[in-house]
PDB file of N, CA and C in Angstrom:
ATOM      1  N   UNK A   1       0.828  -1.190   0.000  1.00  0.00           N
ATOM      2  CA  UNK A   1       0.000   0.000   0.000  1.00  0.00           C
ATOM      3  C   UNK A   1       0.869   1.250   0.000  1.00  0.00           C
ATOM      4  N   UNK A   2       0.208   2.253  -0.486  1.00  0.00           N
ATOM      5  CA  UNK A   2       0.900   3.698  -0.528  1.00  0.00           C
ATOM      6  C   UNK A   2       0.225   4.669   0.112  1.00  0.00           C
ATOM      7  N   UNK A   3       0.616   5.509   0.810  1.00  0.00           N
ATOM      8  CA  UNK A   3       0.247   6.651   1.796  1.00  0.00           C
ATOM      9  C   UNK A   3       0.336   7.619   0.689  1.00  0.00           C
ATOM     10  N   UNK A   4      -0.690   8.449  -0.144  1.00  0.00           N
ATOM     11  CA  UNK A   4      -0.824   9.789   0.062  1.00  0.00           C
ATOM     12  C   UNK A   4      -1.569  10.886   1.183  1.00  0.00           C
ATOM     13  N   UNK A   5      -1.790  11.487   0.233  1.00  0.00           N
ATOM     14  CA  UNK A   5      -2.863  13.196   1.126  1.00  0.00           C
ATOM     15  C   UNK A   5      -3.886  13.072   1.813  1.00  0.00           C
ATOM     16  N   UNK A   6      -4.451  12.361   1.022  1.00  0.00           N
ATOM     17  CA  UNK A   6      -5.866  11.647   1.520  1.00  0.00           C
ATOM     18  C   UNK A   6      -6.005  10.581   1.970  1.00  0.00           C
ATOM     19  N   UNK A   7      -4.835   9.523   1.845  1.00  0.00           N
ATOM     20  CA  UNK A   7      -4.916   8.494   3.173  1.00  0.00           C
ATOM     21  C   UNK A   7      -4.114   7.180   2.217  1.00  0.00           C
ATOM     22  N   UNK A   8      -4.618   6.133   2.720  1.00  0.00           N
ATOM     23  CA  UNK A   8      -3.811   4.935   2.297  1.00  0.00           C
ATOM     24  C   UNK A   8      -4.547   4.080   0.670  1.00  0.00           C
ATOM     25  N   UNK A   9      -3.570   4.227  -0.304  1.00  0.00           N
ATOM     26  CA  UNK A   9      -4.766   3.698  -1.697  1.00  0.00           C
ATOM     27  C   UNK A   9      -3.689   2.115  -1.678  1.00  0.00           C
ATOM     28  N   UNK A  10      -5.015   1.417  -2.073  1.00  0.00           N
ATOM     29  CA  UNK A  10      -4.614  -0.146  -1.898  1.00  0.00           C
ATOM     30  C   UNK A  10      -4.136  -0.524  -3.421  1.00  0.00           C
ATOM     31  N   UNK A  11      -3.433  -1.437  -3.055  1.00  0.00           N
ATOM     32  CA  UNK A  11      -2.842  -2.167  -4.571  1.00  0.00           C
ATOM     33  C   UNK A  11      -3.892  -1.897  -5.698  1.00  0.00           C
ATOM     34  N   UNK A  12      -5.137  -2.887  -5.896  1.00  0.00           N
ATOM     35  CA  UNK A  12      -6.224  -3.213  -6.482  1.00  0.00           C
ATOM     36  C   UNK A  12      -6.235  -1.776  -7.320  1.00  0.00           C
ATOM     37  N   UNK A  13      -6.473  -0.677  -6.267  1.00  0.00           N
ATOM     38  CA  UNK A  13      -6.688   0.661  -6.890  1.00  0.00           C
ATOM     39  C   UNK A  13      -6.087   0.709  -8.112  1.00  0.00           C
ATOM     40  N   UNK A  14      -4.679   0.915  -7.562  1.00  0.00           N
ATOM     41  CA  UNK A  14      -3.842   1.313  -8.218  1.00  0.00           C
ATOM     42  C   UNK A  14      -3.477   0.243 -10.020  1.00  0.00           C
ATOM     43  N   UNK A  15      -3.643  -0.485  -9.794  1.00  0.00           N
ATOM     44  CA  UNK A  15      -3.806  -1.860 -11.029  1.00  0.00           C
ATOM     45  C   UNK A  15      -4.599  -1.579 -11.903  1.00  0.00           C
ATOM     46  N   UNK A  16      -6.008  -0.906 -10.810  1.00  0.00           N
ATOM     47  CA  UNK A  16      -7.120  -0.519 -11.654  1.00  0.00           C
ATOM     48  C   UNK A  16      -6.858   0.757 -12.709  1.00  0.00           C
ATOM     49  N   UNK A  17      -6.224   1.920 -11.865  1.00  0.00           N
ATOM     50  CA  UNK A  17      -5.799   3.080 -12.434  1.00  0.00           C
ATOM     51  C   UNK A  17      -4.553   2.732 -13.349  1.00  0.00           C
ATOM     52  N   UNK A  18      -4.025   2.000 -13.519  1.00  0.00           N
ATOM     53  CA  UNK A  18      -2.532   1.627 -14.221  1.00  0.00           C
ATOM     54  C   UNK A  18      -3.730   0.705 -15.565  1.00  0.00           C
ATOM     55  N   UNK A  19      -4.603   0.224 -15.412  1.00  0.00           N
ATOM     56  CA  UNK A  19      -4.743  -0.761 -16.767  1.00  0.00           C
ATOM     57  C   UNK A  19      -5.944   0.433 -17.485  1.00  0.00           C
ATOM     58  N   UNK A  20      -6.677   1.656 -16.676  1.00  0.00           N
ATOM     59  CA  UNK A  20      -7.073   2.773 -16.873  1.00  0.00           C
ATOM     60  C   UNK A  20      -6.354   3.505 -18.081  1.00  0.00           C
ATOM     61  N   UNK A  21      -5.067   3.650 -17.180  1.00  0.00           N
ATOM     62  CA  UNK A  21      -4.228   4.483 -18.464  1.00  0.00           C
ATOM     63  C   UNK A  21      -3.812   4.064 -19.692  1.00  0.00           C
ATOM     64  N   UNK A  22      -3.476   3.213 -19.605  1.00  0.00           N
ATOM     65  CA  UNK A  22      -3.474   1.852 -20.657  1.00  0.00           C
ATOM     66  C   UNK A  22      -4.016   1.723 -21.698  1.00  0.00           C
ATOM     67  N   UNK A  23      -5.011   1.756 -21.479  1.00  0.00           N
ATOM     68  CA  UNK A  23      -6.110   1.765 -22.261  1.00  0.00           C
ATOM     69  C   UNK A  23      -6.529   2.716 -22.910  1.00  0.00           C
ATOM     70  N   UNK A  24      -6.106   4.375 -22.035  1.00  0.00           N
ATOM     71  CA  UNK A  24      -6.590   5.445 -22.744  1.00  0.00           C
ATOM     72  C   UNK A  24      -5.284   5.825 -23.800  1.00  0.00           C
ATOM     73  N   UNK A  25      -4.173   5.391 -23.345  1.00  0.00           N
ATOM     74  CA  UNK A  25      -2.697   5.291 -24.192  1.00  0.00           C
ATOM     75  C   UNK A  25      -3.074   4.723 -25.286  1.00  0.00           C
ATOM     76  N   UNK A  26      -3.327   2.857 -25.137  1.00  0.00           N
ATOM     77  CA  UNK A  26      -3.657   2.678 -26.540  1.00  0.00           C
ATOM     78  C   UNK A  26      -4.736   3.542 -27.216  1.00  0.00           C
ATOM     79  N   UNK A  27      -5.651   3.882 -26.827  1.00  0.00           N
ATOM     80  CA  UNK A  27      -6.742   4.684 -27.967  1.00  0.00           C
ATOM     81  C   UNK A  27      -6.437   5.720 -28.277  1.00  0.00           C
ATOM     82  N   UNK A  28      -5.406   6.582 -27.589  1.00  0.00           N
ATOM     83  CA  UNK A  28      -4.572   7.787 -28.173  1.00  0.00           C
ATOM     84  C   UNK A  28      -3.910   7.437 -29.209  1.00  0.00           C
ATOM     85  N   UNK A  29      -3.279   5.889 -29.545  1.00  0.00           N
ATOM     86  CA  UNK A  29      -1.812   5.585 -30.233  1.00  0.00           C
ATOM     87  C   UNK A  29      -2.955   5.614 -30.977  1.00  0.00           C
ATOM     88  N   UNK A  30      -4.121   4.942 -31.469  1.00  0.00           N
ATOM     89  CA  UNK A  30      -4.888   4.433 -32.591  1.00  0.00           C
ATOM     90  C   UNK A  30      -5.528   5.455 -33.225  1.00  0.00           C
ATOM     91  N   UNK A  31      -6.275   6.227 -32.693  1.00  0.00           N
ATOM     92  CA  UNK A  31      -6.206   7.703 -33.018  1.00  0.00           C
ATOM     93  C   UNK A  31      -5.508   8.284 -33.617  1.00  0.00           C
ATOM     94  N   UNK A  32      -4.350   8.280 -33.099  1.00  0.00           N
ATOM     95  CA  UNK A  32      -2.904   9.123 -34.172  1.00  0.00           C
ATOM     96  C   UNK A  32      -2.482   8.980 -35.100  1.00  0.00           C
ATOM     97  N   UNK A  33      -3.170   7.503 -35.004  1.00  0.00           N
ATOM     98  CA  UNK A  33      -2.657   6.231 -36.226  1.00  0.00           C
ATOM     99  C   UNK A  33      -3.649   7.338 -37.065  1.00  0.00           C
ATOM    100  N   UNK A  34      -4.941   7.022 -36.672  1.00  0.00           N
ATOM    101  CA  UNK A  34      -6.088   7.210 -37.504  1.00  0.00           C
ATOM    102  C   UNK A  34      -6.070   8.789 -38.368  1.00  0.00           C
ATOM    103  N   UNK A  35      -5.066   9.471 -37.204  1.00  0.00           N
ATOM    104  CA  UNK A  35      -4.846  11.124 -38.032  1.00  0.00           C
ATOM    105  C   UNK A  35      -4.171  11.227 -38.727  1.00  0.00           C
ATOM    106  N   UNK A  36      -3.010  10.497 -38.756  1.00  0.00           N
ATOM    107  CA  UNK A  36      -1.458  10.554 -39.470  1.00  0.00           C
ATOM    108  C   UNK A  36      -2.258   9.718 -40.892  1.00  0.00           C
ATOM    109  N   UNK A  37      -2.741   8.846 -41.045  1.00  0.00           N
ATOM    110  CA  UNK A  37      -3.193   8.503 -42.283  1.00  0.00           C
ATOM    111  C   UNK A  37      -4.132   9.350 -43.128  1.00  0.00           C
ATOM    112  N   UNK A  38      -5.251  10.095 -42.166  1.00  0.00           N
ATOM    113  CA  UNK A  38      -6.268  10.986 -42.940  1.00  0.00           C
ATOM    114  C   UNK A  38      -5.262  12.555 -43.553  1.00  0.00           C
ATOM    115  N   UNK A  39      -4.354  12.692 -42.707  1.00  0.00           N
ATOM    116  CA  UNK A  39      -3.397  13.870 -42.836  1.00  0.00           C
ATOM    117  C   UNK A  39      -2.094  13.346 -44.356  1.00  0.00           C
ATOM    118  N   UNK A  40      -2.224  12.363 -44.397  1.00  0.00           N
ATOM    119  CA  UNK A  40      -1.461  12.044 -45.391  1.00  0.00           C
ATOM    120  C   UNK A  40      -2.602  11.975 -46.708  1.00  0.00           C
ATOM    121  N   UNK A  41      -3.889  11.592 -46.806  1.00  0.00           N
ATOM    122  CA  UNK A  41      -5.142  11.348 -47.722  1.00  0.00           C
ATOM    123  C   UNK A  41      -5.083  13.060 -48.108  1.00  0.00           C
ATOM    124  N   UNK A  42      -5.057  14.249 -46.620  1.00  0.00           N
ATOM    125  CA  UNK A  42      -5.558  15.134 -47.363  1.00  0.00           C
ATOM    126  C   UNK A  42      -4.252  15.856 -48.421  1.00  0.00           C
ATOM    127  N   UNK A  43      -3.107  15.599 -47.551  1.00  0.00           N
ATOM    128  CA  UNK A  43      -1.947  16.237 -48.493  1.00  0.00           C
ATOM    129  C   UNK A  43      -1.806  15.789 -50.155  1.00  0.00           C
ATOM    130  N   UNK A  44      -2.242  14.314 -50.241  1.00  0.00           N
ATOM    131  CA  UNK A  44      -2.050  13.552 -51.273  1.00  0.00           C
ATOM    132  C   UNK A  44      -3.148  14.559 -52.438  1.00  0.00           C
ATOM    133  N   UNK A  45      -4.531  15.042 -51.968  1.00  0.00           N
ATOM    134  CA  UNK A  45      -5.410  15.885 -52.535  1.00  0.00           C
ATOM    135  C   UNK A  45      -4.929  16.843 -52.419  1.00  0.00           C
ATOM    136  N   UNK A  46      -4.207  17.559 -51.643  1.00  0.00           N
ATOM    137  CA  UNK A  46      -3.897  19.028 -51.946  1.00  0.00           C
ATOM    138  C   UNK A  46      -3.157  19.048 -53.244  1.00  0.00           C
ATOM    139  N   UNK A  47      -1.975  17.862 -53.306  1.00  0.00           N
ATOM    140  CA  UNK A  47      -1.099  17.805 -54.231  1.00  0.00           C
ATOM    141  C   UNK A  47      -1.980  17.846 -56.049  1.00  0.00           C
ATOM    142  N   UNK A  48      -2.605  17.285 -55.477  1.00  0.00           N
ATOM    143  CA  UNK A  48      -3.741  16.695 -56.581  1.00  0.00           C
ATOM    144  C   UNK A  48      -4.643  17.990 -57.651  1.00  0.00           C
ATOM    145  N   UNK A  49      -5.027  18.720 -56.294  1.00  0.00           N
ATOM    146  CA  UNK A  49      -5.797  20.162 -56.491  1.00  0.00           C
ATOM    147  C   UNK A  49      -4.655  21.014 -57.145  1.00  0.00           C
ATOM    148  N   UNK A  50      -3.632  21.151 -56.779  1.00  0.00           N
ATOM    149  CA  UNK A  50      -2.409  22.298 -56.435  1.00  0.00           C
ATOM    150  C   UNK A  50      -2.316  22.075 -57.989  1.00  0.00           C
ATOM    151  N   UNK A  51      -1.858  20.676 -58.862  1.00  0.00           N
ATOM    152  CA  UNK A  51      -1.710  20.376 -59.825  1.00  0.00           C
ATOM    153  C   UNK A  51      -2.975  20.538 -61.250  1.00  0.00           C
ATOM    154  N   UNK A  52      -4.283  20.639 -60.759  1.00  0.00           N
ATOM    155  CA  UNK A  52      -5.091  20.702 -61.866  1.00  0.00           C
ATOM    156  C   UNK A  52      -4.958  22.370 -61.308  1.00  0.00           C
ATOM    157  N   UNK A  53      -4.923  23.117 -60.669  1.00  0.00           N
ATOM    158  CA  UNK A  53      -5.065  24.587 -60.935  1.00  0.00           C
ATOM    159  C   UNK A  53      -3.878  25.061 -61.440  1.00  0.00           C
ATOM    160  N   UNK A  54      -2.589  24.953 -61.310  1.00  0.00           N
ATOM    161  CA  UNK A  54      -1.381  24.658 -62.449  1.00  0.00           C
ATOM    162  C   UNK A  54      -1.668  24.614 -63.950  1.00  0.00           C
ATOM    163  N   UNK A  55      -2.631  23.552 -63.876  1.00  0.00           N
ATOM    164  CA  UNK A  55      -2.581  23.111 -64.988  1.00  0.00           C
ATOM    165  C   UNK A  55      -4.221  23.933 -66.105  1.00  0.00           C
ATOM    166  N   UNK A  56      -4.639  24.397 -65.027  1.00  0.00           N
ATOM    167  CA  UNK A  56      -5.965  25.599 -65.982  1.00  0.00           C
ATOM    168  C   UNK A  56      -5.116  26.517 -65.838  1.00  0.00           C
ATOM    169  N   UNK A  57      -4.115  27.258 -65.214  1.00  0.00           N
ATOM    170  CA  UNK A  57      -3.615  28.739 -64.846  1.00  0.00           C
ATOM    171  C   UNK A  57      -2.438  28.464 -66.186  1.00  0.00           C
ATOM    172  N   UNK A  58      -2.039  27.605 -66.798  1.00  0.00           N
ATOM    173  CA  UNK A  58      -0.767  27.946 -67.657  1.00  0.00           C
ATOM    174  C   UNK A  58      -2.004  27.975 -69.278  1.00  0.00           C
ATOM    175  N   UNK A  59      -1.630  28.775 -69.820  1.00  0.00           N
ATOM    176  CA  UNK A  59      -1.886  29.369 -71.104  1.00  0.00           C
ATOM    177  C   UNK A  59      -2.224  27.774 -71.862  1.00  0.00           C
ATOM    178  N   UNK A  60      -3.034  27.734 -72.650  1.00  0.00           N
ATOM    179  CA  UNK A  60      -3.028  26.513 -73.514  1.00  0.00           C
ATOM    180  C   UNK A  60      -2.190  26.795 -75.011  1.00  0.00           C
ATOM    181  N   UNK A  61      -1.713  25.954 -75.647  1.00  0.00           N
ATOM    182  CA  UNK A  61      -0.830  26.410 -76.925  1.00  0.00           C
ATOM    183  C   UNK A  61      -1.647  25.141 -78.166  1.00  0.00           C
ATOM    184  N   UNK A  62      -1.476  25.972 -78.710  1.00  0.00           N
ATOM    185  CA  UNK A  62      -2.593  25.919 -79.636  1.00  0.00           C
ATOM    186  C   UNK A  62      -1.547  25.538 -81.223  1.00  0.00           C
TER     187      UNK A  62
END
């Protein structure tokens, strides 16, 4: 057991709060996962956009 402020927190607690974080860790990592891929989808379209307005903005030759 551990003594804080508010008094004595038992093992169990603490296991509980440790597989708590855990858990909110992994769904942060999967998340990030989930941003880092949509953040790569939108750059891939910017590239995409950036290139057809390039490509109306240069003069056509005839």
């Amino acid at each position: 057991m551990l003594l804080n402020s508010t008094g004595v927190i038992a093992k169990s607690q603490r296991e509980e709060e440790s597989a708590l974080l855990r858990r909110k860790v992994e769904e942060l990592n999967k998340n990030t996962a989930r941003l880092i891929v949509e953040a790569g989808k939108l750059i891939q379209e910017s590239k995409q956009l950036s290139a057809q307005i390039k490509s109306l903005e240069t003069p056509a030759r005839s």
